[in-house]
C-alpha atoms as a PDB file:
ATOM      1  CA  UNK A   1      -0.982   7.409  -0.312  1.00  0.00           C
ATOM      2  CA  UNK A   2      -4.381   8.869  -0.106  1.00  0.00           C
ATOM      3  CA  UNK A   3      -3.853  12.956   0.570  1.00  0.00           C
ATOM      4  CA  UNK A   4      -7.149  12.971   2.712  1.00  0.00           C
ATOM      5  CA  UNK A   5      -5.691  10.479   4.980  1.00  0.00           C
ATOM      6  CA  UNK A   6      -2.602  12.256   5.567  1.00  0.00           C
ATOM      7  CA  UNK A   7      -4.376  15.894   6.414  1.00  0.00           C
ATOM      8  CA  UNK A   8      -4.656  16.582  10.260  1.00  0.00           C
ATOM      9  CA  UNK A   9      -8.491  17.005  11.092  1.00  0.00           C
ATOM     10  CA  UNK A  10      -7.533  20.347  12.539  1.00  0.00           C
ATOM     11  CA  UNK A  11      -4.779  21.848  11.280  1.00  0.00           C
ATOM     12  CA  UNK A  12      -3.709  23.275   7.924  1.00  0.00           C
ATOM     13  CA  UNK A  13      -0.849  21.567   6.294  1.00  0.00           C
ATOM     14  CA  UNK A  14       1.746  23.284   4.267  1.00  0.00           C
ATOM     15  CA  UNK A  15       1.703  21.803   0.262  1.00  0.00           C
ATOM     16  CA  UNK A  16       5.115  20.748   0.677  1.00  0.00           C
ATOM     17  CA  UNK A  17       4.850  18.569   3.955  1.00  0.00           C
ATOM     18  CA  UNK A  18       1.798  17.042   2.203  1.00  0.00           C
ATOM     19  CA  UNK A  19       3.647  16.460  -0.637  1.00  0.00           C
ATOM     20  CA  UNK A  20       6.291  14.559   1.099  1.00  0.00           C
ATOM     21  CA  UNK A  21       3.860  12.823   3.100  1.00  0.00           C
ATOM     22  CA  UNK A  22       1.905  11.609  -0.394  1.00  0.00           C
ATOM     23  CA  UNK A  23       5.333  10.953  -2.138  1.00  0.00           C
ATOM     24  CA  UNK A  24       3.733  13.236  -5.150  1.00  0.00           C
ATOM     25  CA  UNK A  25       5.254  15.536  -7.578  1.00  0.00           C
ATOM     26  CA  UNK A  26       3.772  19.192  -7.460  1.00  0.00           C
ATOM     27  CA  UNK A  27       3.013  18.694 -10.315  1.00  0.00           C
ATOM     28  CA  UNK A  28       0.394  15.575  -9.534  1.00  0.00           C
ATOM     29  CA  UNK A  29      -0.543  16.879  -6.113  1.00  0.00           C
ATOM     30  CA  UNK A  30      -1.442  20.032  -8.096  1.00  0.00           C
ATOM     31  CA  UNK A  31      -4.046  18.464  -9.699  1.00  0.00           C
ATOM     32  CA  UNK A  32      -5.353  15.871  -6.704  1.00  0.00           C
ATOM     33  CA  UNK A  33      -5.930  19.549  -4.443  1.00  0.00           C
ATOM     34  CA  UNK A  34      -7.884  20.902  -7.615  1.00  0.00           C
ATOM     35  CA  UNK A  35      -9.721  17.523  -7.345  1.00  0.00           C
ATOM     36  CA  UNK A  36     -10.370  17.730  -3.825  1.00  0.00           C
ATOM     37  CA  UNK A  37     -11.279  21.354  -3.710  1.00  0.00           C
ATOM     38  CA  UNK A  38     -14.205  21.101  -6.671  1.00  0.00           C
ATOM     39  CA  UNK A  39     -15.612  18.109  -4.120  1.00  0.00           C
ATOM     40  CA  UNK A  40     -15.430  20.076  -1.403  1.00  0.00           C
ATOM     41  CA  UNK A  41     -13.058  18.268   0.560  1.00  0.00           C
ATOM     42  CA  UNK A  42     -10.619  20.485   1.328  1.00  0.00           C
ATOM     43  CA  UNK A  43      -9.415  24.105   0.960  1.00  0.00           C
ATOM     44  CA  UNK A  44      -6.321  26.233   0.213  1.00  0.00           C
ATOM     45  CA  UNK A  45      -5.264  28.910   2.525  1.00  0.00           C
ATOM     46  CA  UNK A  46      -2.126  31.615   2.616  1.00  0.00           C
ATOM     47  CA  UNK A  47      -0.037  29.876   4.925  1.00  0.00           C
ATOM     48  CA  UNK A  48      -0.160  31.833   8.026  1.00  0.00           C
ATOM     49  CA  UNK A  49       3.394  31.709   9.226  1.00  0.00           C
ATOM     50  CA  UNK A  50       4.673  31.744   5.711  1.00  0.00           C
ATOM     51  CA  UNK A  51       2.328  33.851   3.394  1.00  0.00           C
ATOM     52  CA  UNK A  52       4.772  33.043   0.501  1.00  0.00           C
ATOM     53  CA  UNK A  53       3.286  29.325   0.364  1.00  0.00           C
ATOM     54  CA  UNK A  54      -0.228  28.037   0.455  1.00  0.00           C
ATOM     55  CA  UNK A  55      -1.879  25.407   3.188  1.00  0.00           C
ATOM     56  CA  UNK A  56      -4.548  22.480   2.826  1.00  0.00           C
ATOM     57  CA  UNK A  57      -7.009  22.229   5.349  1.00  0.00           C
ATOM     58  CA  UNK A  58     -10.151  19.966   5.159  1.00  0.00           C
ATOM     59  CA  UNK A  59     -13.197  21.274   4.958  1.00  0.00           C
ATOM     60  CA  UNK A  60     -16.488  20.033   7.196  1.00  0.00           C
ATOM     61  CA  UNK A  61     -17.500  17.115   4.637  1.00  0.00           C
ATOM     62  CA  UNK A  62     -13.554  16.777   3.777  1.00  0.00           C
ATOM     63  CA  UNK A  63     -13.211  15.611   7.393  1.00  0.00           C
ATOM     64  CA  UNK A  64     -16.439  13.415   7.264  1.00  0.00           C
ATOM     65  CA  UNK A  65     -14.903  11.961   4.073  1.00  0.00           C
ATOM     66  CA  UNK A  66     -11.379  11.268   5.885  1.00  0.00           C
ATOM     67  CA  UNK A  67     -13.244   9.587   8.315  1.00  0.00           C
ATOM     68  CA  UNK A  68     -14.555   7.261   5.846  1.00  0.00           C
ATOM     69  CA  UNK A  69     -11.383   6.848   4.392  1.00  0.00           C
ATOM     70  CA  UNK A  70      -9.543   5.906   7.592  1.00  0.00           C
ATOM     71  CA  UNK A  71     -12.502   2.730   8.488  1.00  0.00           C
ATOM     72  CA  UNK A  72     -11.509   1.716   4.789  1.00  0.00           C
ATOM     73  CA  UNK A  73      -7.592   1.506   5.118  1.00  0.00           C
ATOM     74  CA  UNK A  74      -8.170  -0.633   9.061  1.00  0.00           C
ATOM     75  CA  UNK A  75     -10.574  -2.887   7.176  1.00  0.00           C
ATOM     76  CA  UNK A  76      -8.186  -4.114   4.544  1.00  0.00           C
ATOM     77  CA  UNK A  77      -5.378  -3.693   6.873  1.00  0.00           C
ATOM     78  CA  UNK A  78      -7.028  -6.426   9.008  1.00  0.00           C
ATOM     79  CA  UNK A  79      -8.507  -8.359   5.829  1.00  0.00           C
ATOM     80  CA  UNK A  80      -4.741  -8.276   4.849  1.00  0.00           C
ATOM     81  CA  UNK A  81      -3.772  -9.713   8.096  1.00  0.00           C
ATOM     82  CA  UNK A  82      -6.265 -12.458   8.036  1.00  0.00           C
ATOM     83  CA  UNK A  83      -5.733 -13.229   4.117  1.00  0.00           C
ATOM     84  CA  UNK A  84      -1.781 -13.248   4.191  1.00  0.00           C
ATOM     85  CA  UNK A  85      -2.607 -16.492   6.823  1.00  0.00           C
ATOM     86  CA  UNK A  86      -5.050 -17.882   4.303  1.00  0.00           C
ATOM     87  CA  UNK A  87      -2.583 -18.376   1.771  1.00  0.00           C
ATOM     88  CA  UNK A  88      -2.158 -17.669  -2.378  1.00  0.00           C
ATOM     89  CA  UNK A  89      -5.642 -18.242  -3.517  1.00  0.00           C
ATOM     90  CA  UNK A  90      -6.418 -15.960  -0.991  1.00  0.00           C
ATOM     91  CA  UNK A  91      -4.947 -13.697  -1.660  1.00  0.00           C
ATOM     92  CA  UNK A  92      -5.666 -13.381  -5.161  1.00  0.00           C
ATOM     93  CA  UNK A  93      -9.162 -13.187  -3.867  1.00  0.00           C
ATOM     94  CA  UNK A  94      -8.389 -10.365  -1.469  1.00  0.00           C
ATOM     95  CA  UNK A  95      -6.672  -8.550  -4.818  1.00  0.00           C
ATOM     96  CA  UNK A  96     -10.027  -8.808  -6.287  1.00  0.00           C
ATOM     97  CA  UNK A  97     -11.817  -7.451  -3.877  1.00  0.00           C
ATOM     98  CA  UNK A  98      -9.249  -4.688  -3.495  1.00  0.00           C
ATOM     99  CA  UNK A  99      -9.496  -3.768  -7.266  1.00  0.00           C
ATOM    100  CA  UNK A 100     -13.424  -3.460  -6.437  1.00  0.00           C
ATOM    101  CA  UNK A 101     -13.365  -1.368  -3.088  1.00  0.00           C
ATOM    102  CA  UNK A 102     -11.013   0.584  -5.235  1.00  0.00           C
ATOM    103  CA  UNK A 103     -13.882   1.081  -8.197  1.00  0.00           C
ATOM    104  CA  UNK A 104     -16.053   1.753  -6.172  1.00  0.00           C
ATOM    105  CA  UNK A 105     -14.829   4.181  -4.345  1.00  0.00           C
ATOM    106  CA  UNK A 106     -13.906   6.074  -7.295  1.00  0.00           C
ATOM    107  CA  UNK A 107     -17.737   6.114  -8.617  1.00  0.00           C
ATOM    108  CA  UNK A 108     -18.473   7.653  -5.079  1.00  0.00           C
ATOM    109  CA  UNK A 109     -16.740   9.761  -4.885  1.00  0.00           C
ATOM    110  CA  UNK A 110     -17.197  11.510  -8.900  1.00  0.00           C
ATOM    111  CA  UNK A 111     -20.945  10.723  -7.998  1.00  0.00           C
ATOM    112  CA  UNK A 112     -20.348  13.310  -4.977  1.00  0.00           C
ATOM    113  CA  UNK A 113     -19.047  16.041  -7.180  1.00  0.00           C
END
């Protein structure tokens, strides 16, 4: 699962809740908040009821990019819906076209960096 889409517009989130939300090791999330911070997209904080551990929250154009994220899962959620109607070839289309959204959203978003 996407760790932009799982970050509350407005409120920090401990690591480990948004690790268990992401089903990632620390290890991997680690490196996807690195990611995210060097775009801009979010930012870590002292946890300010637990200053042992360290909070995500998104930043301005994090939020814009959650945004964006959040139109792109309820379109293929309701392409899904439609396709799973349409039947095998279909579907195999609707694959395609996932494997492409999914391309293309990676060139985005290292062309934002």
């Amino acid at each position: 699962m996407n760790a932009l889409a799982c970050l509350d517009p407005q409120t920090p989130l401990p690591l480990p809740k948004l690790m268990r939300a992401t089903a990632q090791r620390p290890t991997t999330l680690t490196s996807v908040c690195d990611r995210l911070v060097r775009r801009s997209l979010i930012h870590r904080q002292v946890n300010r009821h637990d200053r042992r551990s360290i909070s995500v929250e998104l930043t301005e154009r994090g939020r814009a990019v959650q945004q964006e994220v959040h139109a792109a899962y309820s379109r293929l959620a309701s392409a899904a819906g439609s396709m799973t109607a349409a039947g095998s070839s279909a579907e195999e289309g609707f694959r395609g076209v996932l494997r492409r959204v999914e391309a293309a959203s990676a060139s985005q978003l290292n062309s934002r960096s």
